[in-house]
PDB file of N, CA and C in Angstrom:
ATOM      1  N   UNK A   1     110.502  15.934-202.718  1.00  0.00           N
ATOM      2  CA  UNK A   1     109.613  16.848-203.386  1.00  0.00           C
ATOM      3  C   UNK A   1     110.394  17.897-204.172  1.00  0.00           C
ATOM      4  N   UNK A   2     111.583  18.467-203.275  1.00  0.00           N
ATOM      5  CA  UNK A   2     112.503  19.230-203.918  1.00  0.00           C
ATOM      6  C   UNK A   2     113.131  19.078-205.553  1.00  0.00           C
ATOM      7  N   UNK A   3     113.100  17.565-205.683  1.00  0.00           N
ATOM      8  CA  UNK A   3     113.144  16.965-207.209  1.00  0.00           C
ATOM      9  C   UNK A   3     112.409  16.887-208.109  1.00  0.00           C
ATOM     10  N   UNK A   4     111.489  16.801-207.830  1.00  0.00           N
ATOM     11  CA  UNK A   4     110.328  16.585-208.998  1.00  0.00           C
ATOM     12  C   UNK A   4     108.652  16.774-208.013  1.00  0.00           C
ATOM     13  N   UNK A   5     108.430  17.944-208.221  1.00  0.00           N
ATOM     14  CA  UNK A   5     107.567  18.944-207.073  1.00  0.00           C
ATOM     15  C   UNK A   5     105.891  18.281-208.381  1.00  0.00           C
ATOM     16  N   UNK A   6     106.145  18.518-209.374  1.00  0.00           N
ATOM     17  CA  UNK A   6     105.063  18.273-210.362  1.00  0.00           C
ATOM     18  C   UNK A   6     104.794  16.742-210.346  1.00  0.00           C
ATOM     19  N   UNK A   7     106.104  15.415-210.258  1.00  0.00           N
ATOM     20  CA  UNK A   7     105.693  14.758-210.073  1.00  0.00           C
ATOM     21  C   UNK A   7     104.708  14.174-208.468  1.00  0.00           C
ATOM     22  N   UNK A   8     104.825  14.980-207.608  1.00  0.00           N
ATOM     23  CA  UNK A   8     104.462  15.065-206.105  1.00  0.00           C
ATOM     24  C   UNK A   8     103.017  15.045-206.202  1.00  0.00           C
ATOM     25  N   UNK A   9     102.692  16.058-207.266  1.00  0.00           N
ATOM     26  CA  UNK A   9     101.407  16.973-207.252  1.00  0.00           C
ATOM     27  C   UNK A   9     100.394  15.488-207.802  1.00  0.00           C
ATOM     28  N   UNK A  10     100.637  15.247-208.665  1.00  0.00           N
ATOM     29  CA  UNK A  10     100.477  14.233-209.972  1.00  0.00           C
ATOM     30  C   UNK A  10     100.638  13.456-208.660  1.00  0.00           C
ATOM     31  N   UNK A  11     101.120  12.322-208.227  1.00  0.00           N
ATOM     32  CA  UNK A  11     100.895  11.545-207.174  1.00  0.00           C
ATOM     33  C   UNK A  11     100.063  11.553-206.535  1.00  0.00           C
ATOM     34  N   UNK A  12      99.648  12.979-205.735  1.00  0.00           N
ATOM     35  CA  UNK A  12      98.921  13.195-204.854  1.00  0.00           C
ATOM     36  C   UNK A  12      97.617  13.096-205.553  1.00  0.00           C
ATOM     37  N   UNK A  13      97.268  13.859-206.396  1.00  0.00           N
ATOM     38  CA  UNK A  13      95.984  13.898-207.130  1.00  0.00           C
ATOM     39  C   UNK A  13      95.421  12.720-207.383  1.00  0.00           C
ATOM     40  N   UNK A  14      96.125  11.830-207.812  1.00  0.00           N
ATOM     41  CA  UNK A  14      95.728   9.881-208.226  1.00  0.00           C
ATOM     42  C   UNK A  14      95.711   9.793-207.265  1.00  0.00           C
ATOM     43  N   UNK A  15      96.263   9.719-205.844  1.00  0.00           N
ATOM     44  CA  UNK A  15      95.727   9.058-204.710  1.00  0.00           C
ATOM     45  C   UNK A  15      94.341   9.222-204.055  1.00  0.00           C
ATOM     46  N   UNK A  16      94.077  10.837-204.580  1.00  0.00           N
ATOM     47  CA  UNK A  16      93.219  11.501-204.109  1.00  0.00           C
ATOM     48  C   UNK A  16      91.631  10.649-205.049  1.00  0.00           C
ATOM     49  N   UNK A  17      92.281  10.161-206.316  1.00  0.00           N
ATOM     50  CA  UNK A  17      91.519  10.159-207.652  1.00  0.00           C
ATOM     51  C   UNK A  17      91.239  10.851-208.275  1.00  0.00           C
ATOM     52  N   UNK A  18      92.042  12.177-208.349  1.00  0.00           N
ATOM     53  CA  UNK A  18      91.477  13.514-208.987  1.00  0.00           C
ATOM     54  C   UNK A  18      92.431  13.518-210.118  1.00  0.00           C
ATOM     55  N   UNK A  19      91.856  14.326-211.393  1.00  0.00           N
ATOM     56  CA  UNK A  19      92.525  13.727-212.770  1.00  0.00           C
ATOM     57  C   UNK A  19      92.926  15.186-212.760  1.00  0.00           C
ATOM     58  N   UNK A  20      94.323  16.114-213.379  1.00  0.00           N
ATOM     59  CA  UNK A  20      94.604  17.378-213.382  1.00  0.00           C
ATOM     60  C   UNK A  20      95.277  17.471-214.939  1.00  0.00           C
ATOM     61  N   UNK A  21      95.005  18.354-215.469  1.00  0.00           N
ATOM     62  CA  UNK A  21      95.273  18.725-216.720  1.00  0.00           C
ATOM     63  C   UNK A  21      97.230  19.292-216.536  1.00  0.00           C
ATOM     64  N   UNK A  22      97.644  19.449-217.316  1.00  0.00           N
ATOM     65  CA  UNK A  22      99.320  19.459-217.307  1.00  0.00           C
ATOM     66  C   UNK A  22      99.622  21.452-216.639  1.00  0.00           C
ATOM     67  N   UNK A  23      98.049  22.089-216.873  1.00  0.00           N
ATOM     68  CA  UNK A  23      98.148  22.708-216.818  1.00  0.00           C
ATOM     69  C   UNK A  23      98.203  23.517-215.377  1.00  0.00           C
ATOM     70  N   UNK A  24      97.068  22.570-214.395  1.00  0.00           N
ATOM     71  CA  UNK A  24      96.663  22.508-213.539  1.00  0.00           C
ATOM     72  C   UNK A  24      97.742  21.901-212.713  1.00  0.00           C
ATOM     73  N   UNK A  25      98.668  20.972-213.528  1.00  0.00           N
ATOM     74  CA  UNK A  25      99.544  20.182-212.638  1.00  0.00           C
ATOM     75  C   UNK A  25     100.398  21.626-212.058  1.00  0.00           C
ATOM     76  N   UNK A  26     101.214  21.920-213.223  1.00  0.00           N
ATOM     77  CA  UNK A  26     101.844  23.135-213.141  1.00  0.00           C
ATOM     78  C   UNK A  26     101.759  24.610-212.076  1.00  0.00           C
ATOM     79  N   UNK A  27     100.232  25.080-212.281  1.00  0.00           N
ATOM     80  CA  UNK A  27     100.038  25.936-211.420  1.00  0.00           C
ATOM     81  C   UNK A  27      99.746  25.727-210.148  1.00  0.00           C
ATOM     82  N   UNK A  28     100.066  24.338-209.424  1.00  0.00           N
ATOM     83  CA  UNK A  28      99.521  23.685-208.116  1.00  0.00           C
ATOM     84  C   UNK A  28     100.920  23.728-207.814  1.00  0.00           C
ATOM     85  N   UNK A  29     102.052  23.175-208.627  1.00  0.00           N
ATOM     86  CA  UNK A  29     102.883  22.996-208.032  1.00  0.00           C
ATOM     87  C   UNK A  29     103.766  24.137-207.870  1.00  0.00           C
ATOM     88  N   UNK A  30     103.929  25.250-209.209  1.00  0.00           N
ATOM     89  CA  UNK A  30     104.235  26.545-208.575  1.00  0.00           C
ATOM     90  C   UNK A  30     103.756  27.334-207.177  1.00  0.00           C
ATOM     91  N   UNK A  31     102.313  26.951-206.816  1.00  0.00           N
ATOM     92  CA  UNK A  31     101.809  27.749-205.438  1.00  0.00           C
ATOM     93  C   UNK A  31     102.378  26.682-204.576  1.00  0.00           C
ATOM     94  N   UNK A  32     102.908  25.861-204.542  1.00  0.00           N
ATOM     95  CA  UNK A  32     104.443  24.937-203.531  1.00  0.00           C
ATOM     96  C   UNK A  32     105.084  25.216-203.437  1.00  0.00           C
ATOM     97  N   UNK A  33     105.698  25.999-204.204  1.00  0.00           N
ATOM     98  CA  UNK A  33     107.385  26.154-204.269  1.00  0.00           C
ATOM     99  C   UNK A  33     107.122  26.814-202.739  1.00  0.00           C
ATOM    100  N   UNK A  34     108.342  26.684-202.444  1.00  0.00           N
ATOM    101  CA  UNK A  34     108.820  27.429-200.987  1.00  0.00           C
ATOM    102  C   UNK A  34     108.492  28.694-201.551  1.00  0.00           C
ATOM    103  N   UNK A  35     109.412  29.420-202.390  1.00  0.00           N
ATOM    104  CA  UNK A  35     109.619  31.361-202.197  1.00  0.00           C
ATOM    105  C   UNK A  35     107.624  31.518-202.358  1.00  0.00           C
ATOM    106  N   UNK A  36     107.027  30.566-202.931  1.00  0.00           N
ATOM    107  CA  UNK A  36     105.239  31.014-203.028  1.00  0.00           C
ATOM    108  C   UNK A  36     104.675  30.772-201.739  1.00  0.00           C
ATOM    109  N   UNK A  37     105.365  29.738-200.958  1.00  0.00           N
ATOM    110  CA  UNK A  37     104.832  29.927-199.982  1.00  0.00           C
ATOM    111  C   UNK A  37     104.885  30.697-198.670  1.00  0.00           C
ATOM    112  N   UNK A  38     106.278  30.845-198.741  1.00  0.00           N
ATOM    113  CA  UNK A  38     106.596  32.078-198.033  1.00  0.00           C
ATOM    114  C   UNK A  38     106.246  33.386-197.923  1.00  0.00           C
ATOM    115  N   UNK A  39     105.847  33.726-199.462  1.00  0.00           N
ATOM    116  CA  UNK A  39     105.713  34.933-199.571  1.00  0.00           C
ATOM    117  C   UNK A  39     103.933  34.987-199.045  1.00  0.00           C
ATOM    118  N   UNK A  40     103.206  33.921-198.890  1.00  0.00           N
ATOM    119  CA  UNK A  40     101.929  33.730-198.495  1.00  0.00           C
ATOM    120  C   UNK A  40     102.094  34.169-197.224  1.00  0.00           C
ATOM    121  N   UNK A  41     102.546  33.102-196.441  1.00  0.00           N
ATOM    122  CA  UNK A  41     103.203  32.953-194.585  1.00  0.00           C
ATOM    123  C   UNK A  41     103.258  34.424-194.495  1.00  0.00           C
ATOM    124  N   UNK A  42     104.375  35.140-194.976  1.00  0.00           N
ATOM    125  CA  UNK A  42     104.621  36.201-194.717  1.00  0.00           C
ATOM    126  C   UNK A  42     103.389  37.552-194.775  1.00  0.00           C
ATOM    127  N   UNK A  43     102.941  37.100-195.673  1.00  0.00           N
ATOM    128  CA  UNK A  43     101.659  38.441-195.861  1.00  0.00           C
ATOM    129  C   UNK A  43     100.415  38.466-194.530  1.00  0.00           C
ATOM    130  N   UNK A  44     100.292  36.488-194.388  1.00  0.00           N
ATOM    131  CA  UNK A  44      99.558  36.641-193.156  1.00  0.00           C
ATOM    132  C   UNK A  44     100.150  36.695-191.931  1.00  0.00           C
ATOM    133  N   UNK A  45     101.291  36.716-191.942  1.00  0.00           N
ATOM    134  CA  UNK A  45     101.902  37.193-190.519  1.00  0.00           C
ATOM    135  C   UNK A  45     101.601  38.511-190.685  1.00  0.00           C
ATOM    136  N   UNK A  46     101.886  38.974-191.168  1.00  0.00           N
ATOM    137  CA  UNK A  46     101.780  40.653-191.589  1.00  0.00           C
ATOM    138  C   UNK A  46     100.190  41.367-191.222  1.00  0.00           C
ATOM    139  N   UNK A  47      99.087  40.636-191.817  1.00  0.00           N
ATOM    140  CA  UNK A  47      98.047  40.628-191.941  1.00  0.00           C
ATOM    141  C   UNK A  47      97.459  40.509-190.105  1.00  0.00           C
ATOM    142  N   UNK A  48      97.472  39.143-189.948  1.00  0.00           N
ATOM    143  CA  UNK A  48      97.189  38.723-188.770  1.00  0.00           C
ATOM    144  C   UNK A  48      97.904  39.153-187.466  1.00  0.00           C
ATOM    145  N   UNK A  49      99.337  38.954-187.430  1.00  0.00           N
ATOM    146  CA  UNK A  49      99.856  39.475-186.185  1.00  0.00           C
ATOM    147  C   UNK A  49     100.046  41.311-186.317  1.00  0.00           C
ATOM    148  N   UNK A  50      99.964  41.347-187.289  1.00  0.00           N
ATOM    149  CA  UNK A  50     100.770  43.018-187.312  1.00  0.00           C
ATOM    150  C   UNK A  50     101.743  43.384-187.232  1.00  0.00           C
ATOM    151  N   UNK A  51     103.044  42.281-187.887  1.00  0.00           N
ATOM    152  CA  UNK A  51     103.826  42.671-187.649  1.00  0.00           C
ATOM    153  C   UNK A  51     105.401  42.113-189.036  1.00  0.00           C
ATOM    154  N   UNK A  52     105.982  42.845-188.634  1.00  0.00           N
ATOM    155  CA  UNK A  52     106.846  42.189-190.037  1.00  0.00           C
ATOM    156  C   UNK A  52     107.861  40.835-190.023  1.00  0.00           C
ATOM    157  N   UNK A  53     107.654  40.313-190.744  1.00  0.00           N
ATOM    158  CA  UNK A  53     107.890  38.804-190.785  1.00  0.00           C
ATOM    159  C   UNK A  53     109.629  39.056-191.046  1.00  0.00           C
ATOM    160  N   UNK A  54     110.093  39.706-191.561  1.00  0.00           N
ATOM    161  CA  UNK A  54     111.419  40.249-191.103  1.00  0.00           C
ATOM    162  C   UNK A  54     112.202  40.249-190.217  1.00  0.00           C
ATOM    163  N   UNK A  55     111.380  40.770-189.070  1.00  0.00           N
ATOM    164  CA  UNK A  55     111.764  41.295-187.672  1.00  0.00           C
ATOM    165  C   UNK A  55     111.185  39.970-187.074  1.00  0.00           C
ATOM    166  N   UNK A  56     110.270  39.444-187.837  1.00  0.00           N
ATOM    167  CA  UNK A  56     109.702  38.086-186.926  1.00  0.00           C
ATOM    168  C   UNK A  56     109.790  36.884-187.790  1.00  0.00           C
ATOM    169  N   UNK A  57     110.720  36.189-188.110  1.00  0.00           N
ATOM    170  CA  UNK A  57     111.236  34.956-189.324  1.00  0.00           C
ATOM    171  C   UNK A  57     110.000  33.928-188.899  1.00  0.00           C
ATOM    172  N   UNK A  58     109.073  33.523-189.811  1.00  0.00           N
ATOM    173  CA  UNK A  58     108.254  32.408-189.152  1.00  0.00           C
ATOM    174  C   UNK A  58     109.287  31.346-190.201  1.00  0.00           C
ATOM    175  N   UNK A  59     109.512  31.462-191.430  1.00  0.00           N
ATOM    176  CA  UNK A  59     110.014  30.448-192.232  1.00  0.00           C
ATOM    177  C   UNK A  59     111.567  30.629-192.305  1.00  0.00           C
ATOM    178  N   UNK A  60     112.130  29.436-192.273  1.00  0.00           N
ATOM    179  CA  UNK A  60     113.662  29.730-192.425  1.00  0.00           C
ATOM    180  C   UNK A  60     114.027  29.905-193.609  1.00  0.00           C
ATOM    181  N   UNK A  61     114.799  28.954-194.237  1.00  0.00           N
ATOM    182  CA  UNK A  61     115.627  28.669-195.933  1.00  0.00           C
ATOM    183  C   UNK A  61     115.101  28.283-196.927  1.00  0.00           C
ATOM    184  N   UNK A  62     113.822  26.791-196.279  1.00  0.00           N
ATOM    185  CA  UNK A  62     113.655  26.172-197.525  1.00  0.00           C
ATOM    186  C   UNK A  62     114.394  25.168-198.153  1.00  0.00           C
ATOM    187  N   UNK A  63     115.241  24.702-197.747  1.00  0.00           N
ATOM    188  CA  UNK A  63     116.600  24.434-198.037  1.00  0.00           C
ATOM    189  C   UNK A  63     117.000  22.792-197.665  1.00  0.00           C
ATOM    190  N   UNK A  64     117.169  21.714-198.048  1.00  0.00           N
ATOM    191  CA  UNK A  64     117.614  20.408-197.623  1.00  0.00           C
ATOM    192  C   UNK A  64     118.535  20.682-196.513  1.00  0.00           C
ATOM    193  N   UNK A  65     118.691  19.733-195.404  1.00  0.00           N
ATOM    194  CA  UNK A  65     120.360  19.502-194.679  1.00  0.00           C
ATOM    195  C   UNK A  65     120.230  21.003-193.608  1.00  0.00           C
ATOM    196  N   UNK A  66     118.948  21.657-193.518  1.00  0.00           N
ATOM    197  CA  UNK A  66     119.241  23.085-193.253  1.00  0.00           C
ATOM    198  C   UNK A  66     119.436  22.497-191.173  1.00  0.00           C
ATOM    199  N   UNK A  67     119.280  21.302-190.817  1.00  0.00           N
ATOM    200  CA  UNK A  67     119.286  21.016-189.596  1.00  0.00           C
ATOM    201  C   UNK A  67     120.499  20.921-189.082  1.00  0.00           C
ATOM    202  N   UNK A  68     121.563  21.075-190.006  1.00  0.00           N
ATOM    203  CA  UNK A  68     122.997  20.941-189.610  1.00  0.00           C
ATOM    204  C   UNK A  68     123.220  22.054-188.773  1.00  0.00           C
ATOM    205  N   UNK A  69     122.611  23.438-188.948  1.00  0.00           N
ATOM    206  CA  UNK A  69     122.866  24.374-188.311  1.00  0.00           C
ATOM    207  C   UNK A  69     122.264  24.204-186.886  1.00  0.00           C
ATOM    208  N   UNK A  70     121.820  23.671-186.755  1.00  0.00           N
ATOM    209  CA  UNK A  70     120.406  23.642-185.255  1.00  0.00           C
ATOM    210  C   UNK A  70     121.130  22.050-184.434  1.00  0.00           C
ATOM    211  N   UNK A  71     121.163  20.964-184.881  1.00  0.00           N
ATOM    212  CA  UNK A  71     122.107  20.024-184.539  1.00  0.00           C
ATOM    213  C   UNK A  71     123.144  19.322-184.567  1.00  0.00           C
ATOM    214  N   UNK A  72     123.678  18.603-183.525  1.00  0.00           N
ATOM    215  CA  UNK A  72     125.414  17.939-183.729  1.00  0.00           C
ATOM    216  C   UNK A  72     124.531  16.814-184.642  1.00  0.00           C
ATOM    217  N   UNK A  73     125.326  16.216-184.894  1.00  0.00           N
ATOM    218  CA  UNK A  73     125.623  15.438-185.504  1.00  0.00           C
ATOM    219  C   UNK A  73     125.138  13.895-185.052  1.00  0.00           C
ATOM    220  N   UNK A  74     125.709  13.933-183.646  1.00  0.00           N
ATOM    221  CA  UNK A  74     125.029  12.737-182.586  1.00  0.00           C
ATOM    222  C   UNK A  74     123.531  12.791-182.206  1.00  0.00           C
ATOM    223  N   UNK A  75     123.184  13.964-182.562  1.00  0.00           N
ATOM    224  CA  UNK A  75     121.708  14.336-182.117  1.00  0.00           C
ATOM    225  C   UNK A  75     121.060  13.852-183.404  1.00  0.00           C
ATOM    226  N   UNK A  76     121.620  14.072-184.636  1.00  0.00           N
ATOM    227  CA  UNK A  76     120.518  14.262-185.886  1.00  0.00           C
ATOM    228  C   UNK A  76     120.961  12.349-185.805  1.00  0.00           C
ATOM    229  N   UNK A  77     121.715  11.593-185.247  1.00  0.00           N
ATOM    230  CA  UNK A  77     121.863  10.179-185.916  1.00  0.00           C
ATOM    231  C   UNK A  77     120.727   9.532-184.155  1.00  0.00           C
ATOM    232  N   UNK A  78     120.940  10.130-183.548  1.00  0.00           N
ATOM    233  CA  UNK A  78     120.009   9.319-182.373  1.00  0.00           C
ATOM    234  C   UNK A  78     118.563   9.712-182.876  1.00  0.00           C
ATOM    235  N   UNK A  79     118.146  10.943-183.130  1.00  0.00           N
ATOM    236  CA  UNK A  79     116.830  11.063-183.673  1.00  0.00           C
ATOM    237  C   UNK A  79     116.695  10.162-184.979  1.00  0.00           C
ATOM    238  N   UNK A  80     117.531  10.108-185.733  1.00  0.00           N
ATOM    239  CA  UNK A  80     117.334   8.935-186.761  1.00  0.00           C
ATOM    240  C   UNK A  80     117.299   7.545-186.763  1.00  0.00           C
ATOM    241  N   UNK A  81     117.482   7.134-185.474  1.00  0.00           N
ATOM    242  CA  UNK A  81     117.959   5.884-185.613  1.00  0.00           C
ATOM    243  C   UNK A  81     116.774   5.390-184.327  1.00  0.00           C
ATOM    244  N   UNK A  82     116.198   6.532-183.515  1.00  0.00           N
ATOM    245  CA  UNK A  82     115.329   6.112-182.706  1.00  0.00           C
ATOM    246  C   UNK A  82     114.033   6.917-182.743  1.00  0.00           C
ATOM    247  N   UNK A  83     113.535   8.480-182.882  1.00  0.00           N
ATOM    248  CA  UNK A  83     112.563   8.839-183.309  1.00  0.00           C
ATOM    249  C   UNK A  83     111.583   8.624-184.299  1.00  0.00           C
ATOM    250  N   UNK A  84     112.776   9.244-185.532  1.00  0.00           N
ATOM    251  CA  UNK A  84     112.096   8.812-187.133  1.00  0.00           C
ATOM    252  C   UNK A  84     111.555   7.652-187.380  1.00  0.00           C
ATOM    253  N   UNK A  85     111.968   6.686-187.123  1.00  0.00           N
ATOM    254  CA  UNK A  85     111.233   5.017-187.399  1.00  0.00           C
ATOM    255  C   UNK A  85     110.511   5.203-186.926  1.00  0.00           C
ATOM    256  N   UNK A  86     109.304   5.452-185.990  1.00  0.00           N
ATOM    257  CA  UNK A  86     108.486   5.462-185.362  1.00  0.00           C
ATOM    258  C   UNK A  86     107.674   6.162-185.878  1.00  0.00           C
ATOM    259  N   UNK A  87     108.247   7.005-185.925  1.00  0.00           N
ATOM    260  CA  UNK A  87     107.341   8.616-187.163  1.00  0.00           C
ATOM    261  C   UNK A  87     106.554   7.949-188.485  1.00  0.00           C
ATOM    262  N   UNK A  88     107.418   7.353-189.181  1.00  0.00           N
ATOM    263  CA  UNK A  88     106.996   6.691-190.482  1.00  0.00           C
ATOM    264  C   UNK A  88     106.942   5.620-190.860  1.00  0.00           C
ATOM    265  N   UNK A  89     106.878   4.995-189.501  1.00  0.00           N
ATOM    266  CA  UNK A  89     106.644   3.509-189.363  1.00  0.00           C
ATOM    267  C   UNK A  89     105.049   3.031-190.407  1.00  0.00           C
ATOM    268  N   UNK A  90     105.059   2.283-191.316  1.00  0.00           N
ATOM    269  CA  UNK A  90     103.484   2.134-191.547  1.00  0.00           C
ATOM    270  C   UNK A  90     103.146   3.139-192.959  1.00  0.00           C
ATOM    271  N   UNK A  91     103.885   3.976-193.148  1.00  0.00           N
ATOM    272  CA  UNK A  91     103.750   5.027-194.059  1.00  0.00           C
ATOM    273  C   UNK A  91     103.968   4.974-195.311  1.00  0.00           C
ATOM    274  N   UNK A  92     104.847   3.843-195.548  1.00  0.00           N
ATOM    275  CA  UNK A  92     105.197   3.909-196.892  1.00  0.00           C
ATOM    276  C   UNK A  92     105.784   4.809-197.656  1.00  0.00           C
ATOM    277  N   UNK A  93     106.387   5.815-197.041  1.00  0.00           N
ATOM    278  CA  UNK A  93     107.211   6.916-197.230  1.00  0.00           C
ATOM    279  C   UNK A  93     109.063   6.539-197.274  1.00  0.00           C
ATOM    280  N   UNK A  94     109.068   6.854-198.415  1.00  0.00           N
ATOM    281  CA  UNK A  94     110.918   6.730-198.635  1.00  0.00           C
ATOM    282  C   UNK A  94     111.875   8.329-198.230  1.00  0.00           C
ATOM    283  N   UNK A  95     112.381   8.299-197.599  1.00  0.00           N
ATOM    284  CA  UNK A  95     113.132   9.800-197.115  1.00  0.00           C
ATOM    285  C   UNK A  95     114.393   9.557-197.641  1.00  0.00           C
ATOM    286  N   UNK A  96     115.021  10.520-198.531  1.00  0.00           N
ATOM    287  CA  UNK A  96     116.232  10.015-198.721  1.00  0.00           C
ATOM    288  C   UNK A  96     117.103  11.624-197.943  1.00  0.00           C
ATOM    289  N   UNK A  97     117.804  11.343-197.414  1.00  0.00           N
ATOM    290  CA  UNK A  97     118.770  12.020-196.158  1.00  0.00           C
ATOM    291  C   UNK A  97     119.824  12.575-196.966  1.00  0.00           C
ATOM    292  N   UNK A  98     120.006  13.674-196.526  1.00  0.00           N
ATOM    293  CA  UNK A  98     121.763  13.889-197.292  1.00  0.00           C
ATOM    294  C   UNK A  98     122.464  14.218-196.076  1.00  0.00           C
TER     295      UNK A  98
END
């Protein structure tokens, strides 16, 4: 999605059958971007818990590969090699890994 976020949108919409003007493509996929959505997350943490999303991180980076920090290495290839298939077994979903 990180590559081509407009082509995502545009995908989704034809699956859906919904026809979107270039314009419409555009402003759907700007309210995606991570920093738009974050800055959403954040207002209703703010809103709802009362408290600052600062002091309380609900979203991390945003960021591809950001699991390197959280797992070895043996962990991210056993979850890959025995979780994930299972996950998207049937899905028709291509993941490409870095």
């Amino acid at each position: 999605m990180k590559k081509d976020l407009k082509g995502k949108v545009r995908m989704i919409a034809d699956f859906l059958g919904k026809k979107l003007s270039d314009e419409s493509t555009s402003e759907i996929a700007e309210e995606c971007t991570f920093q738009s959505m974050k800055k959403s997350i954040q207002k209703a943490i703010l809103t709802v818990f009362k408290t600052d999303s600062v002091q309380n991180p609900f979203v991390r980076q945003g960021k591809t590969s950001g699991w390197k920090e959280y797992f070895t290495v043996a962990q991210n290839e056993n979850f890959d090699q025995t979780v994930y298939p299972g996950w998207i077994r049937d899905s028709g979903l291509k993941v490409e890994f870095k």
